[in-house]
Protein backbone atom coordinates (compact mmCIF):
# COMPACT_ATOMS: atom_id res chain seq x y z
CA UNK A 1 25.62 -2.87 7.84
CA UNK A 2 22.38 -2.23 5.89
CA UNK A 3 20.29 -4.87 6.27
CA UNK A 4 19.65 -5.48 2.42
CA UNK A 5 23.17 -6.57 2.52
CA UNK A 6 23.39 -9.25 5.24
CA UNK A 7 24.72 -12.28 3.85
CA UNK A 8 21.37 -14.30 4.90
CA UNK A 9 19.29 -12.33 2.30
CA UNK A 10 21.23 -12.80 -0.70
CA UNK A 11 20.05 -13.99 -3.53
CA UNK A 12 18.59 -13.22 -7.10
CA UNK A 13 17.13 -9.86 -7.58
CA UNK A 14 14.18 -8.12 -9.07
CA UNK A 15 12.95 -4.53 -9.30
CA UNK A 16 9.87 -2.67 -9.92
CA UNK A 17 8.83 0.97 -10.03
CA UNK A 18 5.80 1.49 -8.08
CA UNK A 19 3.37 4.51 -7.28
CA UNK A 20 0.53 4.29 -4.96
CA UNK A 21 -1.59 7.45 -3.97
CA UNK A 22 -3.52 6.86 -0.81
CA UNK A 23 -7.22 8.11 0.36
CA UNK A 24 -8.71 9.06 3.59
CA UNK A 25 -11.31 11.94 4.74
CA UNK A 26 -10.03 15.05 6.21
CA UNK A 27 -10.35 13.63 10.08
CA UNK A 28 -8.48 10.42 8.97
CA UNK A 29 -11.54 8.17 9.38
CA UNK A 30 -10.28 5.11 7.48
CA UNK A 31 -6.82 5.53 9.02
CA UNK A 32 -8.56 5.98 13.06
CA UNK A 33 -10.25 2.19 12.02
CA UNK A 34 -7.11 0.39 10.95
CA UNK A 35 -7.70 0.88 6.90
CA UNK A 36 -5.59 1.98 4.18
CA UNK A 37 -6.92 2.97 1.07
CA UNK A 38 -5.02 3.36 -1.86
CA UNK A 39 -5.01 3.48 -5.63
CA UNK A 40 -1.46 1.70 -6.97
CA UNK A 41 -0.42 1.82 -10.70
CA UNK A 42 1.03 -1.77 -11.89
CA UNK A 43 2.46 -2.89 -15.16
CA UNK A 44 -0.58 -4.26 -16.26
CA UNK A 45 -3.02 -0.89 -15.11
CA UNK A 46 -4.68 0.30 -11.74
CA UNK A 47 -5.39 -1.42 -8.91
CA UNK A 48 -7.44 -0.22 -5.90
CA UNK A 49 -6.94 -1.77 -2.55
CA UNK A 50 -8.90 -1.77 0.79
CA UNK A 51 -6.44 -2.97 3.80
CA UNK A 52 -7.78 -3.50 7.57
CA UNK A 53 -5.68 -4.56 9.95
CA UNK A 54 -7.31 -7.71 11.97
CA UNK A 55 -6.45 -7.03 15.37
CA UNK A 56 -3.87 -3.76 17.29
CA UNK A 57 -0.50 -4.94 17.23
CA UNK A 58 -0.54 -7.78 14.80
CA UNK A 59 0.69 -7.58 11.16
CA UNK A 60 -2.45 -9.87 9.63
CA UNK A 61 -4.74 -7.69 8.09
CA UNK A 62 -7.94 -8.40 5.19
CA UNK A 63 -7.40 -7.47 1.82
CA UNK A 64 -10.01 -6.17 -0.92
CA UNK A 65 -8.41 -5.62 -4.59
CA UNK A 66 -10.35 -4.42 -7.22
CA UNK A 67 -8.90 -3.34 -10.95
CA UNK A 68 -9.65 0.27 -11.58
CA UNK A 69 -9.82 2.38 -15.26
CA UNK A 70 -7.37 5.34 -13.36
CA UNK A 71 -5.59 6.46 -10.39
CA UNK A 72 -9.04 8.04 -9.58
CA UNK A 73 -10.19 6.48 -6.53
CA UNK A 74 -13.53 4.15 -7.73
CA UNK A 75 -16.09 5.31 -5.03
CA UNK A 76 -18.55 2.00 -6.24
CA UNK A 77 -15.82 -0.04 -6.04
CA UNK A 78 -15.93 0.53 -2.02
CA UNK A 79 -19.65 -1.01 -1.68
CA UNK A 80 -18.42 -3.97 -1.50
CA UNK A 81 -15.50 -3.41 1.69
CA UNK A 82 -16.07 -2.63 5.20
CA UNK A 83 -15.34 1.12 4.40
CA UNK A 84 -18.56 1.35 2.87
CA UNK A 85 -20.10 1.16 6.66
CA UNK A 86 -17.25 3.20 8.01
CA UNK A 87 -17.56 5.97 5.23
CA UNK A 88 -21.73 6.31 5.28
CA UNK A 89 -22.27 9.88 4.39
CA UNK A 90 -18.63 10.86 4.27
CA UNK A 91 -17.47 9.30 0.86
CA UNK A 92 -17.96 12.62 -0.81
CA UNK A 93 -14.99 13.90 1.31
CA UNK A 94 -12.73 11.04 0.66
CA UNK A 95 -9.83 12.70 -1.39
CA UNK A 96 -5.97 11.52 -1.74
CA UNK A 97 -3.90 12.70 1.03
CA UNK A 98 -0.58 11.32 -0.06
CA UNK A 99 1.55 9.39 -2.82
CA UNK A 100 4.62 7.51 -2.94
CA UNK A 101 7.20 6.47 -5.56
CA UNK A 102 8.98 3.55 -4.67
CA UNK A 103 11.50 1.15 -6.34
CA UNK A 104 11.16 -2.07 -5.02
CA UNK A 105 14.17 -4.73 -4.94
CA UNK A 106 12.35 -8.08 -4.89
CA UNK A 107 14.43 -11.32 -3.71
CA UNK A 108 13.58 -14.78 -3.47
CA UNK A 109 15.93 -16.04 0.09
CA UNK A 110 16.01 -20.22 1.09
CA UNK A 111 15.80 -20.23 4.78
CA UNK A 112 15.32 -24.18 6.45
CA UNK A 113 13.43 -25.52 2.92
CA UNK A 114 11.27 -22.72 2.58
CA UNK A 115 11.25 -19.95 -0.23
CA UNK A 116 11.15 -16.21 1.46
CA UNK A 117 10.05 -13.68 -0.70
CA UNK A 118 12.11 -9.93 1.10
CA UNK A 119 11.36 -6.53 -0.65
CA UNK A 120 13.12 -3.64 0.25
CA UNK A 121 11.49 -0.14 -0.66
CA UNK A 122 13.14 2.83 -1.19
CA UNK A 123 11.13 5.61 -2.45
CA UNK A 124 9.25 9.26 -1.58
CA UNK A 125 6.16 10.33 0.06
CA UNK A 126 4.52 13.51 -0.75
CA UNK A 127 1.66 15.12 0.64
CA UNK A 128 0.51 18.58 0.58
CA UNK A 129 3.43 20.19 1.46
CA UNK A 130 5.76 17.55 2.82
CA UNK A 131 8.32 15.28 1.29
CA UNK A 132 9.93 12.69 2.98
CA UNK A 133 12.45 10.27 1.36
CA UNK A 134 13.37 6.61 2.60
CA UNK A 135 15.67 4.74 1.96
């Protein structure tokens, strides 16, 4: 059984169309410190977004989010994350390495009181030439 259709995550349903493109440096420097950089278009424009993961093996990670005019990746923008430090001399190779189109199916699941948001993705990733599809 797929698992968005166990009977513990019913409930009502939402969907968006997203589409993120995603930055590193040839050698995969943000990627070899734990970061993600990407560039995702939203309903209401661009957002750029700076993730680090906190610690190996653990899902917590720190979060920068800054609006951007584009899907351009805003190199000032980055003065004020740790990739700054991490890209010093290198943010002139920073390019986009890949991009995904998702559609994510949003629902809101009571479990013991609580209110559990559960998103299922199912989309394509292209870069250079690669495409993978997930479902």
């Amino acid at each position: 059984m797929r698992l968005s259709g166990h009977p513990a995550l019913q409930g009502p349903q939402t969907s968006q169309s997203l589409r993120s493109v995603y930055f590193d440096t040839p050698d995969g420097v943000l990627r070899a410190a734990g970061c993600g950089l990407r560039v995702r278009t939203t309903p209401d424009g661009f957002v750029q977004t700076l993730k680090r993961q906190t610690a190996p093996g653990q899902t917590a990670r720190d979060e920068w989010e800054v609006p951007v005019a584009s899907e351009a990746l805003d190199r000032a923008a980055l003065k004020a994350t740790p990739a700054h430090r991490l890209l010093k001399g290198r943010r002139a190779d920073l390019a986009a390495r890949f991009a995904t189109t998702v559609v994510r199916r949003i629902r809101m699941v009571g479990w013991e009181g609580a209110r559990i948001e559960v998103a299922f993705d199912a989309g394509r990733a292209v870069g250079g030439r690669e495409t993978r599809t997930h479902l």
